[in-house]
Every structure is written in structure tokens, then in C-alpha cells.
N, C-alpha and C. Protein backbone atom coordinates (compact mmCIF):
# COMPACT_ATOMS: atom_id res chain seq x y z
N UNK A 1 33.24 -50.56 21.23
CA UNK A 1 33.38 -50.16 19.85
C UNK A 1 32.01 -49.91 19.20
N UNK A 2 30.88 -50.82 19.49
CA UNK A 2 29.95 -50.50 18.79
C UNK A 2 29.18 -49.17 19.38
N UNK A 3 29.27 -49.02 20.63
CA UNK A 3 28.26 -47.67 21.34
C UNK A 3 29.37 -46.71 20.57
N UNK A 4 30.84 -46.28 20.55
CA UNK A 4 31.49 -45.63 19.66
C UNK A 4 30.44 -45.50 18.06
N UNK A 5 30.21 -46.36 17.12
CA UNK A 5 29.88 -46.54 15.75
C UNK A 5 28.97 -45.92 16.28
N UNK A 6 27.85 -46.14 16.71
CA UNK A 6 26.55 -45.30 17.19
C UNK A 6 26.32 -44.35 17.61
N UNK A 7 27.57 -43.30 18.66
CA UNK A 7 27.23 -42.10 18.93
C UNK A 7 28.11 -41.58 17.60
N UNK A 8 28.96 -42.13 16.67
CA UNK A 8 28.92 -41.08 15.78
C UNK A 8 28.38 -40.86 14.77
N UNK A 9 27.26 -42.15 14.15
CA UNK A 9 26.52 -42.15 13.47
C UNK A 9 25.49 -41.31 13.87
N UNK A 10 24.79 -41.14 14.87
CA UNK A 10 23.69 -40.61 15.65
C UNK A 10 24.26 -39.09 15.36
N UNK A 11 25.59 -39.03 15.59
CA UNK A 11 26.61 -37.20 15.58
C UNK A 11 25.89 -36.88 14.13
N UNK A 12 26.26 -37.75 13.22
CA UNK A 12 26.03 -37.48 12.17
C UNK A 12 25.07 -37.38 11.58
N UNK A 13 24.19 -37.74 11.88
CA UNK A 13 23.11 -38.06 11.24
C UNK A 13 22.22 -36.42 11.88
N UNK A 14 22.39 -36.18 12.80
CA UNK A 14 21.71 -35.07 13.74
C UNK A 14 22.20 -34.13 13.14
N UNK A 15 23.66 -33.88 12.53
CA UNK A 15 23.87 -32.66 11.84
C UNK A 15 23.55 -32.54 10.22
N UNK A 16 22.74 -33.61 10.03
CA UNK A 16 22.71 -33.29 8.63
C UNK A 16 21.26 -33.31 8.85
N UNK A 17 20.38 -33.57 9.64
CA UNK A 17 18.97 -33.08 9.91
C UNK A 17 19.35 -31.19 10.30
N UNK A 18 20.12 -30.97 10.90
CA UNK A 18 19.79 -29.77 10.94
C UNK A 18 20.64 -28.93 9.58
N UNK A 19 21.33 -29.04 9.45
CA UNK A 19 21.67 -28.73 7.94
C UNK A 19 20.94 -28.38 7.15
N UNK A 20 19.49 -29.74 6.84
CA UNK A 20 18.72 -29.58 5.89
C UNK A 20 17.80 -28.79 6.60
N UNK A 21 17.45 -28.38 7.84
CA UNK A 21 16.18 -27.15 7.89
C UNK A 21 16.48 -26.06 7.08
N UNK A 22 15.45 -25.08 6.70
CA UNK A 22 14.99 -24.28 6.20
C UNK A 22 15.13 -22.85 7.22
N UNK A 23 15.99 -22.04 6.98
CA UNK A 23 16.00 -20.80 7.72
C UNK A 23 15.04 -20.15 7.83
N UNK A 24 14.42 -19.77 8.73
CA UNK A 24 13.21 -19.13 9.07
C UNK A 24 13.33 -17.99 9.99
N UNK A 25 13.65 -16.34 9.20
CA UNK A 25 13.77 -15.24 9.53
C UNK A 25 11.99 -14.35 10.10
N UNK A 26 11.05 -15.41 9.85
CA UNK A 26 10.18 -14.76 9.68
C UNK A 26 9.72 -13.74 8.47
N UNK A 27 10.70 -14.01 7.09
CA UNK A 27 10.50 -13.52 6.24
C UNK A 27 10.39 -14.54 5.07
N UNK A 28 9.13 -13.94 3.96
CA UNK A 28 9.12 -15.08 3.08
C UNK A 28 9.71 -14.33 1.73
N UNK A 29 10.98 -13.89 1.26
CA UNK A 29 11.29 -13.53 0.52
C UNK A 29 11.29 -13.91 -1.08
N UNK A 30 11.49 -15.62 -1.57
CA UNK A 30 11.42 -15.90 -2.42
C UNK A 30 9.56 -15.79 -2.50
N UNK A 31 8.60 -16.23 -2.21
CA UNK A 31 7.40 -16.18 -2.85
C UNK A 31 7.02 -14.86 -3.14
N UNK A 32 7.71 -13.28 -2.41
CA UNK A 32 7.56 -12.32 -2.15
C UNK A 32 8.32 -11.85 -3.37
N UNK A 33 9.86 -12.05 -4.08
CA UNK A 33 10.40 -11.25 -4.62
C UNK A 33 10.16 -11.22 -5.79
N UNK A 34 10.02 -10.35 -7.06
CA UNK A 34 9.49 -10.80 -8.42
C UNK A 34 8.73 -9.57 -8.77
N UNK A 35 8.27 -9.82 -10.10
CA UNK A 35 7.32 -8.21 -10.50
C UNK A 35 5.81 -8.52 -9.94
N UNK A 36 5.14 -7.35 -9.58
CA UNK A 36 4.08 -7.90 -8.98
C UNK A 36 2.87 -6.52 -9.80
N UNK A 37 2.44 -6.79 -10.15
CA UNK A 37 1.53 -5.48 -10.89
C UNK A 37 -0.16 -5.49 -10.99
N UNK A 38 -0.85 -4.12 -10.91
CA UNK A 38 -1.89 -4.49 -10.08
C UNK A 38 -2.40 -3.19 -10.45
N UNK A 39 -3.06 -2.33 -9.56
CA UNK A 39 -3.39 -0.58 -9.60
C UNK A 39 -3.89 -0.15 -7.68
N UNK A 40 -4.29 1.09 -8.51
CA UNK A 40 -4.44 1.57 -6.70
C UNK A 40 -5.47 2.63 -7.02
N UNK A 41 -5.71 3.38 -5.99
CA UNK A 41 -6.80 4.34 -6.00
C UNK A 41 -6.86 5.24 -5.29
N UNK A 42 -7.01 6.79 -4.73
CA UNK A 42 -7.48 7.44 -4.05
C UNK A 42 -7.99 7.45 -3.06
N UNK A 43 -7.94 8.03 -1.73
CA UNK A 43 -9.32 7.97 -0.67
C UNK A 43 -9.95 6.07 -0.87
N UNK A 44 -11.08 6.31 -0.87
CA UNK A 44 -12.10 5.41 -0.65
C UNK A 44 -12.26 5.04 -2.50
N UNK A 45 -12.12 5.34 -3.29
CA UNK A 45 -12.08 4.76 -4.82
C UNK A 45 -11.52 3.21 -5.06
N UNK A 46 -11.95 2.63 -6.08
CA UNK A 46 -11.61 0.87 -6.14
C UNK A 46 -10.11 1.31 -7.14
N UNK A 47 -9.44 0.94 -6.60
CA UNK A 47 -8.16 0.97 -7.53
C UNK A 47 -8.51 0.57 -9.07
N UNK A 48 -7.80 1.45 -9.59
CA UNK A 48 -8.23 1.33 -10.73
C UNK A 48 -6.91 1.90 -11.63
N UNK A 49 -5.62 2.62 -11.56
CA UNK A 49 -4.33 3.39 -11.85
C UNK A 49 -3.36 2.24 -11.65
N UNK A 50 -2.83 2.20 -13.05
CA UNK A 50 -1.66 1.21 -13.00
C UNK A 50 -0.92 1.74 -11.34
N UNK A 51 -0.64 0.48 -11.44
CA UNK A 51 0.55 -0.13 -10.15
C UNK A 51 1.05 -1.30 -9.98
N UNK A 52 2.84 -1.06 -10.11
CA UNK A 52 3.77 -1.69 -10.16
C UNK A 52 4.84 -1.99 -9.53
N UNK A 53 5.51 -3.21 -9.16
CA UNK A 53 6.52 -2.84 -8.18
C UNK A 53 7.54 -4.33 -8.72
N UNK A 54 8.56 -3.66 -8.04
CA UNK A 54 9.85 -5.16 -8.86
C UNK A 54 10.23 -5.23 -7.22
N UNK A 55 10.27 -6.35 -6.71
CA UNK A 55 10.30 -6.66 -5.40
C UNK A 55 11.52 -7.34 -5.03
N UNK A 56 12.53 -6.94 -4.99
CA UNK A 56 13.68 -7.84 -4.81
C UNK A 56 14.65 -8.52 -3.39
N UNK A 57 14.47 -9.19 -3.42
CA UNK A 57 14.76 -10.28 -2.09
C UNK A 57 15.68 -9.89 -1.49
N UNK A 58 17.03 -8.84 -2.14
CA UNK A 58 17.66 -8.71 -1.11
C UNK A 58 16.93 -7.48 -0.27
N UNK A 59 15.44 -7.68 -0.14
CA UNK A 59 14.98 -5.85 0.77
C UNK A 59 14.84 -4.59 -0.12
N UNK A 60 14.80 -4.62 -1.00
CA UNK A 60 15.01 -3.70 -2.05
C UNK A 60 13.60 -3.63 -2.78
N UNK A 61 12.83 -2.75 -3.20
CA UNK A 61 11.93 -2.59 -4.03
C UNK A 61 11.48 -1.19 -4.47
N UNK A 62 11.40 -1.66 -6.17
CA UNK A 62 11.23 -0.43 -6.58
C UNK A 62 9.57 -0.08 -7.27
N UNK A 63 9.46 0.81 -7.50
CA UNK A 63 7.77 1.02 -8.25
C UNK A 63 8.19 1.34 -9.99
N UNK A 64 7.25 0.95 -10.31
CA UNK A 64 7.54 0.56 -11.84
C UNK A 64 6.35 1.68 -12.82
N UNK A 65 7.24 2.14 -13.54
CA UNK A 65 6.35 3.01 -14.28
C UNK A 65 5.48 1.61 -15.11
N UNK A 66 4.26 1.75 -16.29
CA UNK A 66 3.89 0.71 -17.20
C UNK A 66 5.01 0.71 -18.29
N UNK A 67 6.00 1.18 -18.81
CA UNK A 67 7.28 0.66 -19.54
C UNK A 67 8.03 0.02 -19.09
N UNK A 68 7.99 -0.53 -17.52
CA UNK A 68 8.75 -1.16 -17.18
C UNK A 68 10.47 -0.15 -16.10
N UNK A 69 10.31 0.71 -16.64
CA UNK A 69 11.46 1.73 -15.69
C UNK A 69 11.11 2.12 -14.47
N UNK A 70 12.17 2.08 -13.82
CA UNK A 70 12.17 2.85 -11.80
C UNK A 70 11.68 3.98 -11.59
N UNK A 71 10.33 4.04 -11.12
CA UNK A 71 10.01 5.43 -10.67
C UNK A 71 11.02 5.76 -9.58
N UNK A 72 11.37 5.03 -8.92
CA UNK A 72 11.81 4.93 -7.34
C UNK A 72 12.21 4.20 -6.26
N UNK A 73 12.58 3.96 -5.24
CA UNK A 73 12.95 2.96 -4.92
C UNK A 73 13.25 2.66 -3.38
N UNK A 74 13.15 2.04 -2.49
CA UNK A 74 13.13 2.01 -1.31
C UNK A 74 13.69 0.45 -0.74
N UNK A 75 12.71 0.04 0.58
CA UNK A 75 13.33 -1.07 1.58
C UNK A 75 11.57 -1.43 1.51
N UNK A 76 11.44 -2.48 1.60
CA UNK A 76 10.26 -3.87 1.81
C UNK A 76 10.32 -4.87 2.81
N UNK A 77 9.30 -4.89 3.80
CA UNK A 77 9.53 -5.94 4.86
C UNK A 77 8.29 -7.02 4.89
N UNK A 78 8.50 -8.03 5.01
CA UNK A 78 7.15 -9.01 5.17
C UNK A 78 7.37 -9.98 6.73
N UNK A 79 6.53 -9.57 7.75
CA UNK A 79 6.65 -10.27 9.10
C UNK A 79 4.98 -10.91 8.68
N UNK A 80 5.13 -12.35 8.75
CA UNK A 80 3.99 -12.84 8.66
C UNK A 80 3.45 -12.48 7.65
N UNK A 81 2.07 -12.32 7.66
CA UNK A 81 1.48 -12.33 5.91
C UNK A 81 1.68 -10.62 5.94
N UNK A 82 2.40 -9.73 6.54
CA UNK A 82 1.98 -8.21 6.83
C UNK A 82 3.17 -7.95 6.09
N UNK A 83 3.03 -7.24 4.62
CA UNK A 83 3.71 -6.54 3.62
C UNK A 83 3.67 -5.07 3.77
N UNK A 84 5.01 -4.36 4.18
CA UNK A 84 5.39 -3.14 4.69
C UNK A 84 5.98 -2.64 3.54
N UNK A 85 6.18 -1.32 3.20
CA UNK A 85 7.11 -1.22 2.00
C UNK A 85 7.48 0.48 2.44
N UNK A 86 8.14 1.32 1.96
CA UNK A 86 8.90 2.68 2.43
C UNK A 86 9.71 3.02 0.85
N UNK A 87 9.44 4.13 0.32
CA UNK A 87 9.88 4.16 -0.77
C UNK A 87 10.11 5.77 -1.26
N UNK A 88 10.91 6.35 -2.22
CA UNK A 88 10.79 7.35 -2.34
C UNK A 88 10.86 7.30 -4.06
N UNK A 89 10.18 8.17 -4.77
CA UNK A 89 10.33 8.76 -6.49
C UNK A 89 11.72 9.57 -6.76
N UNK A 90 12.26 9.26 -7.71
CA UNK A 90 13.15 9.85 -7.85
C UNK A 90 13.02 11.31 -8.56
N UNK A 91 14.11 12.49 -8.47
CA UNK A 91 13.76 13.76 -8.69
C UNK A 91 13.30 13.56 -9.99
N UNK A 92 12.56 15.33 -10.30
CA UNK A 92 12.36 16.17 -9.53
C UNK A 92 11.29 15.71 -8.52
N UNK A 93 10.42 14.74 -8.19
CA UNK A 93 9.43 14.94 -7.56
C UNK A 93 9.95 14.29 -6.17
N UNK A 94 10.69 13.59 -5.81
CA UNK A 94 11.31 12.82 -4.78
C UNK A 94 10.25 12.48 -3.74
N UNK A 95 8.86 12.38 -4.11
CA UNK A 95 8.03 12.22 -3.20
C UNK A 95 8.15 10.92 -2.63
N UNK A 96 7.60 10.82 -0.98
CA UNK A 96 8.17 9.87 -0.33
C UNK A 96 6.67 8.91 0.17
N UNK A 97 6.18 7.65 -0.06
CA UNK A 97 5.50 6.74 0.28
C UNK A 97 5.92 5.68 0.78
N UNK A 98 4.21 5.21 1.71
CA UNK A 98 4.66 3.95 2.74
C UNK A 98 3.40 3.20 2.05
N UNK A 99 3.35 2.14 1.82
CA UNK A 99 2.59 0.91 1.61
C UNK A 99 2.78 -0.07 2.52
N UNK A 100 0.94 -0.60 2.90
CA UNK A 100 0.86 -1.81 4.19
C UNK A 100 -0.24 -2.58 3.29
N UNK A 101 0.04 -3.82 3.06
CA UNK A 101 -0.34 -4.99 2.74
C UNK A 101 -0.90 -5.89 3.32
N UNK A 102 -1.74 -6.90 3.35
CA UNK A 102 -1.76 -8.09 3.47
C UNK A 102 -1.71 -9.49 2.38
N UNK A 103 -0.23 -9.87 2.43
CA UNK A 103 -0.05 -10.71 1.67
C UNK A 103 -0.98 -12.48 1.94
N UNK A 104 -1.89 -12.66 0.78
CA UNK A 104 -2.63 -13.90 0.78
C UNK A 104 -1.83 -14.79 -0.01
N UNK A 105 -1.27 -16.03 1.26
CA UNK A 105 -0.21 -17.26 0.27
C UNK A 105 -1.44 -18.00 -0.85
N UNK A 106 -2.51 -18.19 -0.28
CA UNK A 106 -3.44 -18.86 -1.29
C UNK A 106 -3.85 -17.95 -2.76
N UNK A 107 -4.22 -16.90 -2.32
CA UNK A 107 -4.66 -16.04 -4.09
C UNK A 107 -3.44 -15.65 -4.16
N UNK A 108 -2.12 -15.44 -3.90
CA UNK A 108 -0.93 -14.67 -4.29
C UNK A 108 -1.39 -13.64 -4.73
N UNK A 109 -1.74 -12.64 -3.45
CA UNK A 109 -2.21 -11.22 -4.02
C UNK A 109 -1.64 -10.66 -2.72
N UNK A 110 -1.30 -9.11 -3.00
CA UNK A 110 -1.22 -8.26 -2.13
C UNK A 110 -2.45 -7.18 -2.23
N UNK A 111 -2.86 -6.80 -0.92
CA UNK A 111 -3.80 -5.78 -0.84
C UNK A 111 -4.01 -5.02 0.36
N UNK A 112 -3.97 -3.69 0.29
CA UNK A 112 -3.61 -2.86 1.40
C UNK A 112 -4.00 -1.21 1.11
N UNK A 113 -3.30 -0.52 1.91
CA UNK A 113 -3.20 1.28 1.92
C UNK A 113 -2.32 1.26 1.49
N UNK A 114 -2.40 2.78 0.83
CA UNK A 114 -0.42 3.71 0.61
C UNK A 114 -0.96 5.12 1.22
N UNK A 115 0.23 5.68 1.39
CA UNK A 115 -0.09 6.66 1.75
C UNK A 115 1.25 8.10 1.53
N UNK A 116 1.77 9.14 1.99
CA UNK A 116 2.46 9.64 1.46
C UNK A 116 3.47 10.24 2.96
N UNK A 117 4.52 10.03 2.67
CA UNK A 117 5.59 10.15 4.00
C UNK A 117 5.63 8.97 4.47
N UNK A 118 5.73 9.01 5.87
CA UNK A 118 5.51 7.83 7.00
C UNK A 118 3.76 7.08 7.31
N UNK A 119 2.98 7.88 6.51
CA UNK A 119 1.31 7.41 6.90
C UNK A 119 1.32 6.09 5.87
N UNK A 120 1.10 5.22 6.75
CA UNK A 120 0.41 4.24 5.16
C UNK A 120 -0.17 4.14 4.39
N UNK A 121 -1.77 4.97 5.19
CA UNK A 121 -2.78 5.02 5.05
C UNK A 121 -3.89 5.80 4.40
N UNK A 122 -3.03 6.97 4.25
CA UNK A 122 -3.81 8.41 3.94
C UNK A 122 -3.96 8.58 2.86
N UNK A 123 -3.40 7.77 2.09
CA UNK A 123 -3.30 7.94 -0.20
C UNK A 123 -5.18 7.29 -0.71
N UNK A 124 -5.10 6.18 -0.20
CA UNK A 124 -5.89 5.17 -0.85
C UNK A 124 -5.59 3.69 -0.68
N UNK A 125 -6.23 2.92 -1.54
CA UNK A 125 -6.17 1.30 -1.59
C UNK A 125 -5.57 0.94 -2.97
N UNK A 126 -4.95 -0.62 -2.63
CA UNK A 126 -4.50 -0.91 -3.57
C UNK A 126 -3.95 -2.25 -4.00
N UNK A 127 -4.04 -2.86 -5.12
CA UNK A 127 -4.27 -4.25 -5.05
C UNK A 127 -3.26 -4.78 -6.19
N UNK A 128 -2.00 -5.77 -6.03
CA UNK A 128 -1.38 -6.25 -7.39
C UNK A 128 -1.38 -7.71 -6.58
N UNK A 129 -1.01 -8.36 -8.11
CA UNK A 129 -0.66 -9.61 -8.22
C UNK A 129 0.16 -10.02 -9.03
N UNK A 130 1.58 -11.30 -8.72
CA UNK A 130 2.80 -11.77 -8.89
C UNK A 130 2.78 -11.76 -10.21
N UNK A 131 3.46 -11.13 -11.23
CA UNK A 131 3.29 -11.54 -12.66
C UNK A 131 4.47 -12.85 -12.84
């Protein structure tokens, strides 16, 4: 009876340790999702042009005019500190951009290229932080 009390305490106790872990997709969505605003720049220029983005956890992110409205809107990925983003403007201009990041957990900043289509890289640099 007592090795009984013990393997089901032990049953129990083991499923509520795993219960309480923390899902780990390799994505950090809550520190990631939120308004994040900042600017960007040209070529080789220090960002300096509003830039905005509303980052939303379910994968979703849009770019933010400075009133606060959707320029546009796309899919956002974060593997490790590496912030991916794919987005398009809505008409008439429907132009289509990719942004690559490196997200810093210590300064809570993103900073990276954009670029226009599938290039990340080819727009300029560009730098926001979590408002």
C-alpha cells in the first residue's frame, strides 16, 4: 500500500512539473508583440524617417503611419534574437518589404536592414524601440 501512495504521488507530482513548463517554440512572442517605434534610413544614411510597427503575437504585423493607422500589413518571425518581418502597403502603392533585425533582450531594441520585395537588405537601416 505504501509503494502504491508513492508511485502515485510521484505520478502526480511529475505531471504537474511538466504542466508548469513554459512552451518553448523558439519564439519569443510576448516580449516581441506591442508598438515598437523608431525610424530608418536609406542606403548607408543613420535612420532618421519615422518608423513604426504594431507587432502582434498572433504573427501578424503591421507598419504604422505617425497617426497611428495601417500602412500595411504582413507575417513576423523571431528564431532566436533574429527578427524577420515580410510585409506589403496597402493600395494604391501595394509595395512589398522584408525587414531583418537583431532583437537585443537587454536594450529592448530592434536593429537591422529593410529592403523592397524579398531583399532585406537593399532599402537601408533601421532602428525602433518597444513603446
Amino acid at each position: 500500500m505504501k509503494f502504491l501512495k508513492l508511485s502515485i504521488l510521484t505520478t502526480v507530482f511529475s505531471i504537474c512539473v511538466l504542466a508548469c513548463n513554459k512552451d518553448s517554440d523558439g519564439t519569443a512572442s510576448q516580449p516581441i508583440a506591442g508598438k515598437w517605434v523608431g525610424t530608418y534610413g536609406f542606403g548607408n544614411e543613420s535612420p532618421a524617417i519615422y518608423y513604426a510597427f504594431n507587432i502582434k503575437s498572433n504573427g501578424v504585423i503591421e507598419e504604422l503611419s505617425q497617426s497611428g493607422n495601417s500602412k500595411g500589413s504582413g507575417t513576423w518571425n523571431l528564431n532566436g534574437n533574429t527578427f524577420t518581418a515580410h510585409y506589403q502597403w496597402k493600395a494604391p502603392l501595394n509595395t512589398i518589404y522584408t525587414v531583418i533585425a537583431t532583437y537585443d533582450v537587454a536594450t529592448g531594441k530592434l536593429t537591422g536592414t529593410w529592403g523592397y520585395d524579398d531583399d532585406g537588405d537593399n532599402g537601408g537601416l533601421w532602428e525602433q524601440s518597444k513603446q
